[in-house]
PDB file of N, CA and C in Angstrom:
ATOM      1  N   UNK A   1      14.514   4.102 -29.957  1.00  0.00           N
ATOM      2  CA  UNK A   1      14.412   3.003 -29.014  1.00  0.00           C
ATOM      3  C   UNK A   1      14.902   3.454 -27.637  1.00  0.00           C
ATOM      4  N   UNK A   2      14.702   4.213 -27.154  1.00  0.00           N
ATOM      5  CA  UNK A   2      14.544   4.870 -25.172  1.00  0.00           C
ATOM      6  C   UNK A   2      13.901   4.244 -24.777  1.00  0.00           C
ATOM      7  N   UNK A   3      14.671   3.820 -23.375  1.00  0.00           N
ATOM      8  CA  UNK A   3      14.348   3.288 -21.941  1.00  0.00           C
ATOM      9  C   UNK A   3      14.291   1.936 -22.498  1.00  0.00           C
ATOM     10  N   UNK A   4      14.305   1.658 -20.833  1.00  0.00           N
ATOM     11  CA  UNK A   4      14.655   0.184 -21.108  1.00  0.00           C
ATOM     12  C   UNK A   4      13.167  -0.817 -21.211  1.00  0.00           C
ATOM     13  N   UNK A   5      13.469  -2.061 -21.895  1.00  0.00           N
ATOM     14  CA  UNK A   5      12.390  -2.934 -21.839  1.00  0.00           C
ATOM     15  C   UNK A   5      10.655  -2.713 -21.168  1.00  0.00           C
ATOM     16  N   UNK A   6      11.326  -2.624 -19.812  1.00  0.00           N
ATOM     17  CA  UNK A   6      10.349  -2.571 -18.731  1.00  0.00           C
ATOM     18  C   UNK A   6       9.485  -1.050 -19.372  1.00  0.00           C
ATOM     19  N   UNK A   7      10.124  -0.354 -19.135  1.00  0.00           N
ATOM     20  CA  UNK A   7       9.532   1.147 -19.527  1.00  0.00           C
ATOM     21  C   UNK A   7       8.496   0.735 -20.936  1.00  0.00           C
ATOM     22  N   UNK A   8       8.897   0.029 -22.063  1.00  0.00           N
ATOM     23  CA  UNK A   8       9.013   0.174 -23.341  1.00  0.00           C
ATOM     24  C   UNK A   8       7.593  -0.464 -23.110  1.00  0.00           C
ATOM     25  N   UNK A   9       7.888  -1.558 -22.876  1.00  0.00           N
ATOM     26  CA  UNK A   9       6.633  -2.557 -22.385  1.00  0.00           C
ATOM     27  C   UNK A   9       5.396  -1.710 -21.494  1.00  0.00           C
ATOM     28  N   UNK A  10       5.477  -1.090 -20.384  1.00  0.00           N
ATOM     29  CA  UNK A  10       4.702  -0.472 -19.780  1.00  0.00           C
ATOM     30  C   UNK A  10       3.755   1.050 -20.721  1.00  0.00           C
ATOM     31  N   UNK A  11       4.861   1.970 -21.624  1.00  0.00           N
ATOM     32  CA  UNK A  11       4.021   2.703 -22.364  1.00  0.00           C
ATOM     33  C   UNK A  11       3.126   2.007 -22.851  1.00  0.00           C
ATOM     34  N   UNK A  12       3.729   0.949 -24.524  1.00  0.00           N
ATOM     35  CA  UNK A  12       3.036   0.132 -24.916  1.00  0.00           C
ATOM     36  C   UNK A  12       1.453  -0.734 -24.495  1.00  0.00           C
ATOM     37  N   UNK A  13       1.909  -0.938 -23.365  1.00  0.00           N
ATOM     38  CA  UNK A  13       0.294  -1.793 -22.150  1.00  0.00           C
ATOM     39  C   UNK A  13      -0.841  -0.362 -21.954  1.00  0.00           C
ATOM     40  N   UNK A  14      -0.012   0.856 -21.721  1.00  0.00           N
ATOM     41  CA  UNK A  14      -0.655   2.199 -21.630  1.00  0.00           C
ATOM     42  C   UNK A  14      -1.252   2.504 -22.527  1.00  0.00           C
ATOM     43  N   UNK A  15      -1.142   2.993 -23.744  1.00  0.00           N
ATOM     44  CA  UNK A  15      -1.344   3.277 -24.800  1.00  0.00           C
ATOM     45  C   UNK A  15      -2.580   2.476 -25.357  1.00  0.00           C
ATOM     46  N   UNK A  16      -2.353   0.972 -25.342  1.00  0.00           N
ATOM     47  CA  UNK A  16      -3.270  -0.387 -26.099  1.00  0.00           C
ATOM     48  C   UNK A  16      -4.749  -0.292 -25.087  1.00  0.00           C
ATOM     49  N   UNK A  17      -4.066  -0.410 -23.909  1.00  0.00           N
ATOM     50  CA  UNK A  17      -5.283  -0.562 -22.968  1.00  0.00           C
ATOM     51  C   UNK A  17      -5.404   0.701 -22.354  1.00  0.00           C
ATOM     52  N   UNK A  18      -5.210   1.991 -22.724  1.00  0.00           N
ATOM     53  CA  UNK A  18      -5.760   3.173 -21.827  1.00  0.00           C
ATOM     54  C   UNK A  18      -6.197   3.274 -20.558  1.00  0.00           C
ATOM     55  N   UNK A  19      -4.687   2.964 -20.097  1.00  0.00           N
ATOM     56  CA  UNK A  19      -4.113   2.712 -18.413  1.00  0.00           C
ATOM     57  C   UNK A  19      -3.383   3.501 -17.966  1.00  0.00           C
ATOM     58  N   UNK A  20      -3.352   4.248 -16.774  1.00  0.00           N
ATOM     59  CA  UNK A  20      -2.628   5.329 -16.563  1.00  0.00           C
ATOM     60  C   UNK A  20      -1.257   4.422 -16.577  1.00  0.00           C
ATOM     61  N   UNK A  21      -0.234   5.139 -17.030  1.00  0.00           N
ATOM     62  CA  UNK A  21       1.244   4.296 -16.665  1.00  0.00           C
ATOM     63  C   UNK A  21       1.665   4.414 -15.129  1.00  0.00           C
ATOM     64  N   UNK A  22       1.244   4.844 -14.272  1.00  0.00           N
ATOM     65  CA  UNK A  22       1.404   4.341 -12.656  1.00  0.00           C
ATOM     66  C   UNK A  22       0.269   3.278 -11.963  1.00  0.00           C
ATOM     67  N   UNK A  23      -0.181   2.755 -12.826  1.00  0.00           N
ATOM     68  CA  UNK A  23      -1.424   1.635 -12.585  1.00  0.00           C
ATOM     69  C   UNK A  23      -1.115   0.365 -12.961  1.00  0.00           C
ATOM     70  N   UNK A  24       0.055   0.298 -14.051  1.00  0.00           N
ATOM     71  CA  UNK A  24       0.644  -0.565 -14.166  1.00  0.00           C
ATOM     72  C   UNK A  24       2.156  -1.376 -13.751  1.00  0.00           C
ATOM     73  N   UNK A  25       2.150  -2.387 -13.223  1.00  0.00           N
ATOM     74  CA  UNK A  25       2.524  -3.035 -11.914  1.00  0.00           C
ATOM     75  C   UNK A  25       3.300  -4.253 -13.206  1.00  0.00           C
ATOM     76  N   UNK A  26       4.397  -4.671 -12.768  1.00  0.00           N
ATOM     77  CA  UNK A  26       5.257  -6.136 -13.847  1.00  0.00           C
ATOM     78  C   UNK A  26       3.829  -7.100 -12.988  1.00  0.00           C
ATOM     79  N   UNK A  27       3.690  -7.290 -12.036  1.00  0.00           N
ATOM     80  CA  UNK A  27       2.542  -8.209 -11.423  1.00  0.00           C
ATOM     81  C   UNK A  27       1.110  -8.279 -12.083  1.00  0.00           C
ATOM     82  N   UNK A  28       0.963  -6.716 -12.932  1.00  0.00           N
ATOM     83  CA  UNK A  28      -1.013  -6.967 -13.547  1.00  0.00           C
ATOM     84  C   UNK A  28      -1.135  -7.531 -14.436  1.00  0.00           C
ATOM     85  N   UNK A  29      -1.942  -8.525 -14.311  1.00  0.00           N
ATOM     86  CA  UNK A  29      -2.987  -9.635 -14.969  1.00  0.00           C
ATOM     87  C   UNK A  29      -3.607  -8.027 -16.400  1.00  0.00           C
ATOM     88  N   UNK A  30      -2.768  -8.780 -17.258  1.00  0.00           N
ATOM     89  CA  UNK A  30      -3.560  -8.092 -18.397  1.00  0.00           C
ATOM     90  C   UNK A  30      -4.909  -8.258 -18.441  1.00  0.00           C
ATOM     91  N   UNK A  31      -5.938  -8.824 -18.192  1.00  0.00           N
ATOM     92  CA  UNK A  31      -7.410  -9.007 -18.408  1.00  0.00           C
ATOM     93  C   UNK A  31      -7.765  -8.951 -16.809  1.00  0.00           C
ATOM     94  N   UNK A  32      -7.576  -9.640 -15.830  1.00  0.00           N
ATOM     95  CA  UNK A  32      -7.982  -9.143 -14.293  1.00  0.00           C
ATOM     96  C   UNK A  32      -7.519  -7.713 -14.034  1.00  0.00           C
ATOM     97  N   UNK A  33      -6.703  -7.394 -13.882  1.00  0.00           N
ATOM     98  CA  UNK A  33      -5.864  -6.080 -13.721  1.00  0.00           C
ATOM     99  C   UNK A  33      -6.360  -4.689 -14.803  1.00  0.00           C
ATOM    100  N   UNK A  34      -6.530  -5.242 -15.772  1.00  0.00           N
ATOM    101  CA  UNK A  34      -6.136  -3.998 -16.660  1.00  0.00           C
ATOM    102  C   UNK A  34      -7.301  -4.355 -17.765  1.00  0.00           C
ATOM    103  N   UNK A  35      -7.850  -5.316 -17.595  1.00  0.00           N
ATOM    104  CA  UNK A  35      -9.732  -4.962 -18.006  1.00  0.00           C
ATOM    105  C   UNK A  35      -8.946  -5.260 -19.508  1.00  0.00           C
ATOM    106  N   UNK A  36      -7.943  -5.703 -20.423  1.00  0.00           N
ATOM    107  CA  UNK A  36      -7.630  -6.456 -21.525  1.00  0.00           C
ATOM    108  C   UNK A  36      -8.748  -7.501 -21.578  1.00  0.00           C
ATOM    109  N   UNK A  37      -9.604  -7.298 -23.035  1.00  0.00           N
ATOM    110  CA  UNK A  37     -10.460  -8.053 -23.917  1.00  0.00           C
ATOM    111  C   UNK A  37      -9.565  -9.113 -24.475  1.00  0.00           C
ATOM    112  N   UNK A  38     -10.045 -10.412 -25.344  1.00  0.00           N
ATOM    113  CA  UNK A  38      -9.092 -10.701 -25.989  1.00  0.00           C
ATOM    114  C   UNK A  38      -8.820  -9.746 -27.793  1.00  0.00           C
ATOM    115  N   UNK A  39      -9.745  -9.494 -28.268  1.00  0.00           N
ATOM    116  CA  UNK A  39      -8.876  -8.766 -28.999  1.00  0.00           C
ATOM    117  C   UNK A  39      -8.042  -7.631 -28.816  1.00  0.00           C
ATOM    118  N   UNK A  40      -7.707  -7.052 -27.594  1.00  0.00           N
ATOM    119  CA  UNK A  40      -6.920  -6.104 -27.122  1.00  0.00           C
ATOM    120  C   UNK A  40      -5.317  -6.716 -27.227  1.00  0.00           C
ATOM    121  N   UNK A  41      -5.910  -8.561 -26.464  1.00  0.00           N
ATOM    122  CA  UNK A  41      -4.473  -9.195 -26.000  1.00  0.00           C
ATOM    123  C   UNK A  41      -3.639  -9.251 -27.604  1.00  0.00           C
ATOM    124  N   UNK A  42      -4.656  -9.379 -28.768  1.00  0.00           N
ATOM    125  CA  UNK A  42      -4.079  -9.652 -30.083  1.00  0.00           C
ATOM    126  C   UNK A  42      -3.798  -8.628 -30.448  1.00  0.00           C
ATOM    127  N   UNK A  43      -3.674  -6.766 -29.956  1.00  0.00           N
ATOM    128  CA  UNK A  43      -3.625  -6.419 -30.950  1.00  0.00           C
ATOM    129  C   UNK A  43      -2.132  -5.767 -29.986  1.00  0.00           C
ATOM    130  N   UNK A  44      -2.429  -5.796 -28.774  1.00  0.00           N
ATOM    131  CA  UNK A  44      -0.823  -5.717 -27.746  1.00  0.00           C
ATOM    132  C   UNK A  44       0.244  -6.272 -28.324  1.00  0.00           C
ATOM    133  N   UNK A  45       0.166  -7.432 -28.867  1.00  0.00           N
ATOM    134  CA  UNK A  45       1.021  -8.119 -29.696  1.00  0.00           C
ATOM    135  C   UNK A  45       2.111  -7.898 -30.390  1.00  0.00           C
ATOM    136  N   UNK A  46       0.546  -7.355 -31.564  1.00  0.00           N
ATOM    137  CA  UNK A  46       1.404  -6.271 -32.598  1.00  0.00           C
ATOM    138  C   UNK A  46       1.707  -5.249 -32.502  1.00  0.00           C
ATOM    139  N   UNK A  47       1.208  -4.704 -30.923  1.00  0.00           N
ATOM    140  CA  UNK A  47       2.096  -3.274 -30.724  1.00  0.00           C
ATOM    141  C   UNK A  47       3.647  -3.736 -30.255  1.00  0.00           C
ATOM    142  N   UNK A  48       3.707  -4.755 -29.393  1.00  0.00           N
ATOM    143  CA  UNK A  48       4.919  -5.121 -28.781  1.00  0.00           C
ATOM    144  C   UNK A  48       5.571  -5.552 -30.405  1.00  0.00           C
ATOM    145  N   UNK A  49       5.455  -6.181 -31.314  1.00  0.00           N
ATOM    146  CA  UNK A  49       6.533  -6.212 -32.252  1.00  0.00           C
ATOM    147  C   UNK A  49       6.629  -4.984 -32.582  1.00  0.00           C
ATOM    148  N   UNK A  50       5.603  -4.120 -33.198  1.00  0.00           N
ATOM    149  CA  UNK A  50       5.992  -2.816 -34.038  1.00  0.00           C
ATOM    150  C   UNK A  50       6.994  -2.230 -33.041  1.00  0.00           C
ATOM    151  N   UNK A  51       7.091  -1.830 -31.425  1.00  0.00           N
ATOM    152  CA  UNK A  51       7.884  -1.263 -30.781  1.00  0.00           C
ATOM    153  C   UNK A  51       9.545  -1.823 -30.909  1.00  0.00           C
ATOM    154  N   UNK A  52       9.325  -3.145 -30.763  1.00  0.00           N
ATOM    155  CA  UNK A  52      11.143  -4.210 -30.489  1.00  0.00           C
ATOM    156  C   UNK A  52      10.694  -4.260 -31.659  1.00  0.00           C
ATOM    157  N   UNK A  53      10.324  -4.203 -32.673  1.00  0.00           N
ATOM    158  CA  UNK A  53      10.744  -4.906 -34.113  1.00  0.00           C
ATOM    159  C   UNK A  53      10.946  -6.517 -34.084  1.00  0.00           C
ATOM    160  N   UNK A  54      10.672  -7.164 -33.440  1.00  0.00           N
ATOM    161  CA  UNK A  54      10.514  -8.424 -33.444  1.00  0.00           C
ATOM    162  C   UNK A  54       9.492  -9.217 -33.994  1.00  0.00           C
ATOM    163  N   UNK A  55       9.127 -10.544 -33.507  1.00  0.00           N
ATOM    164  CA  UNK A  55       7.885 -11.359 -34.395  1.00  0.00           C
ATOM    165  C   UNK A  55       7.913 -12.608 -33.610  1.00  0.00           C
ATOM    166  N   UNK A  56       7.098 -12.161 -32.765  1.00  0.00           N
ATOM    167  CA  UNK A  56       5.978 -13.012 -31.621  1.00  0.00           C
ATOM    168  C   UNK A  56       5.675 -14.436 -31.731  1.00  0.00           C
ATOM    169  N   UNK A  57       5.594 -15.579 -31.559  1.00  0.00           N
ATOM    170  CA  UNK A  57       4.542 -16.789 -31.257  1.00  0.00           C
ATOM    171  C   UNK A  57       3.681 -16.141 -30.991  1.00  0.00           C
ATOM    172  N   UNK A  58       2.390 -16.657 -31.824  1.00  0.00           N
ATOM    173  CA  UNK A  58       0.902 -15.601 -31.216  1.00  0.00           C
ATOM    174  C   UNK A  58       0.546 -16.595 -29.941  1.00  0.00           C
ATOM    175  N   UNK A  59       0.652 -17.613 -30.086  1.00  0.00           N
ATOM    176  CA  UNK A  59      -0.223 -18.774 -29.019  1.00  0.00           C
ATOM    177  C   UNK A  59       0.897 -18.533 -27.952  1.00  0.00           C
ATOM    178  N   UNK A  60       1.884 -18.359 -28.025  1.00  0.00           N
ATOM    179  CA  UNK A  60       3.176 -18.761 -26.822  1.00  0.00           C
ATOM    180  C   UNK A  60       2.817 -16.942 -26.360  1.00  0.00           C
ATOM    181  N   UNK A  61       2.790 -15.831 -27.091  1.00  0.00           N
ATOM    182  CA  UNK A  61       2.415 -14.686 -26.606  1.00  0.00           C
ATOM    183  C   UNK A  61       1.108 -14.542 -25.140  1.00  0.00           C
ATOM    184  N   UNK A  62       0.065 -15.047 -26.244  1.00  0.00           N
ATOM    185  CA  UNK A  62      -1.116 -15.222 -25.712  1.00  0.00           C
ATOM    186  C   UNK A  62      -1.180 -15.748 -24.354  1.00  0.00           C
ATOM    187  N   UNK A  63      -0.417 -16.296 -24.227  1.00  0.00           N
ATOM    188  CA  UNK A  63      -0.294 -17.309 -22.738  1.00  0.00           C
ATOM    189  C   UNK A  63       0.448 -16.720 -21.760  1.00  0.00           C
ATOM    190  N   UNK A  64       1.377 -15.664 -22.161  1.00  0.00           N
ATOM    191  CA  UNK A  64       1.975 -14.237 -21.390  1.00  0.00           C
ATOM    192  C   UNK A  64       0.534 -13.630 -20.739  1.00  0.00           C
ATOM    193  N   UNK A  65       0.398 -13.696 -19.287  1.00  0.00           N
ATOM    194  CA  UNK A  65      -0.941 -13.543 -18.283  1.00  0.00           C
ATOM    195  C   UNK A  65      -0.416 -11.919 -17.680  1.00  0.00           C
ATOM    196  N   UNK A  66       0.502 -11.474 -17.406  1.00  0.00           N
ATOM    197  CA  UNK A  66       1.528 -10.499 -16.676  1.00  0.00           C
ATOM    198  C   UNK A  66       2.216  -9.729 -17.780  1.00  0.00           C
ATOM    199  N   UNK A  67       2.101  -8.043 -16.853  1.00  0.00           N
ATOM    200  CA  UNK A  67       3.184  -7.435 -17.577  1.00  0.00           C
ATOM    201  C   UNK A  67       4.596  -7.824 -17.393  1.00  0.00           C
ATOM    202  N   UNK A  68       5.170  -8.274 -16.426  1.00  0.00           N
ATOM    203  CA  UNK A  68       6.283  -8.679 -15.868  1.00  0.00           C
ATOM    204  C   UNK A  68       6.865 -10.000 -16.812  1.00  0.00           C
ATOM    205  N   UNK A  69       6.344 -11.063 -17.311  1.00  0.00           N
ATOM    206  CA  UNK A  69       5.928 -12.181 -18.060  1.00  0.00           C
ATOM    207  C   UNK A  69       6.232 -11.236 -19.033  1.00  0.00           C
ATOM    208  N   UNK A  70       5.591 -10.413 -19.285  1.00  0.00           N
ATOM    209  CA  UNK A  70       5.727  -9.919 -20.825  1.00  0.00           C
ATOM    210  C   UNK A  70       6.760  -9.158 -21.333  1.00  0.00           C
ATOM    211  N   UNK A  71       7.393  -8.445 -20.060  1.00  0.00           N
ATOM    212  CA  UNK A  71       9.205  -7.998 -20.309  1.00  0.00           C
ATOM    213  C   UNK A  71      10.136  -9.139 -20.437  1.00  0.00           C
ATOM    214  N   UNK A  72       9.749 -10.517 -19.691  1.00  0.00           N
ATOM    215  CA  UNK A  72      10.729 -11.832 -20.097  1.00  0.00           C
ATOM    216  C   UNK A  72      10.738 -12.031 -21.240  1.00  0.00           C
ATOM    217  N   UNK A  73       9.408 -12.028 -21.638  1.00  0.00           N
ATOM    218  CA  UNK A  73       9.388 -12.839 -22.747  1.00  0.00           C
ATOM    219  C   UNK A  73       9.676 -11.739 -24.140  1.00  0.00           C
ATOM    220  N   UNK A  74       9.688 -10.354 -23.869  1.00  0.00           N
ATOM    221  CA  UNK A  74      10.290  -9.798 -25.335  1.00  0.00           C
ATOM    222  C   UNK A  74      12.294  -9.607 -24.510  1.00  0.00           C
ATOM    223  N   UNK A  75      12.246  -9.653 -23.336  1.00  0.00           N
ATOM    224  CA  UNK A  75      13.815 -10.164 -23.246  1.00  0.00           C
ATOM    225  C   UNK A  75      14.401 -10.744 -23.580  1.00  0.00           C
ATOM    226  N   UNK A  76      14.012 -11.850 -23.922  1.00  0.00           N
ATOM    227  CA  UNK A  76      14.755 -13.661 -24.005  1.00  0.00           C
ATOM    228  C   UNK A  76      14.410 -13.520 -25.749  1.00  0.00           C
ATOM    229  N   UNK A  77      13.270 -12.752 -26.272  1.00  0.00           N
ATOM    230  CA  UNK A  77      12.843 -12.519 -28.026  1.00  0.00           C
ATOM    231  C   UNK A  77      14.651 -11.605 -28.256  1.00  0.00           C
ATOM    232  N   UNK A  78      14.655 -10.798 -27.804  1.00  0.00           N
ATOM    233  CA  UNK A  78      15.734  -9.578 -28.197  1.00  0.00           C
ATOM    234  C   UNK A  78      17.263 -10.278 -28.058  1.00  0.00           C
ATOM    235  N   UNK A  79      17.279 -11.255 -27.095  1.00  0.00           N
ATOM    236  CA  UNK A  79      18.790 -12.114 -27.269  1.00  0.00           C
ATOM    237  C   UNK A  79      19.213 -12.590 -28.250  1.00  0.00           C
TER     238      UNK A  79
END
């Protein structure tokens, strides 16, 4: 478990959506920004639990629009 959140989150978005990791911004619109399908957004998901080991709201996930949004929201998961 290296680097912090932000980092963790940004490989993760890299990796799912085959994005250079300096292209990704806490500000990009997973689907405007970064060309995320929705089954991409479902399967980001389950990459973000397999990484934090956690377990998501899929609908409350889904509604995470931002990478930035999406470090809050596995922040406030990890408390």
């Amino acid at each position: 478990m290296e680097g912090s959140v932000e980092e963790r989150v940004k490989k993760v978005v890299s990796k799912q959506l085959k994005v250079q990791p300096e292209k990704i911004k806490n500000e990009s619109d997973f689907v405007k920004d970064l060309g995320a399908e929705s089954i991409q957004s479902l399967e980001l998901v389950a990459a973000f639990e397999q990484e934090f080991d956690i377990t998501m709201d899929e609908e409350a996930a889904l509604d995470v629009k931002t990478v930035g949004k999406a470090i809050d929201f596995i922040q406030n998961l990890l408390k």
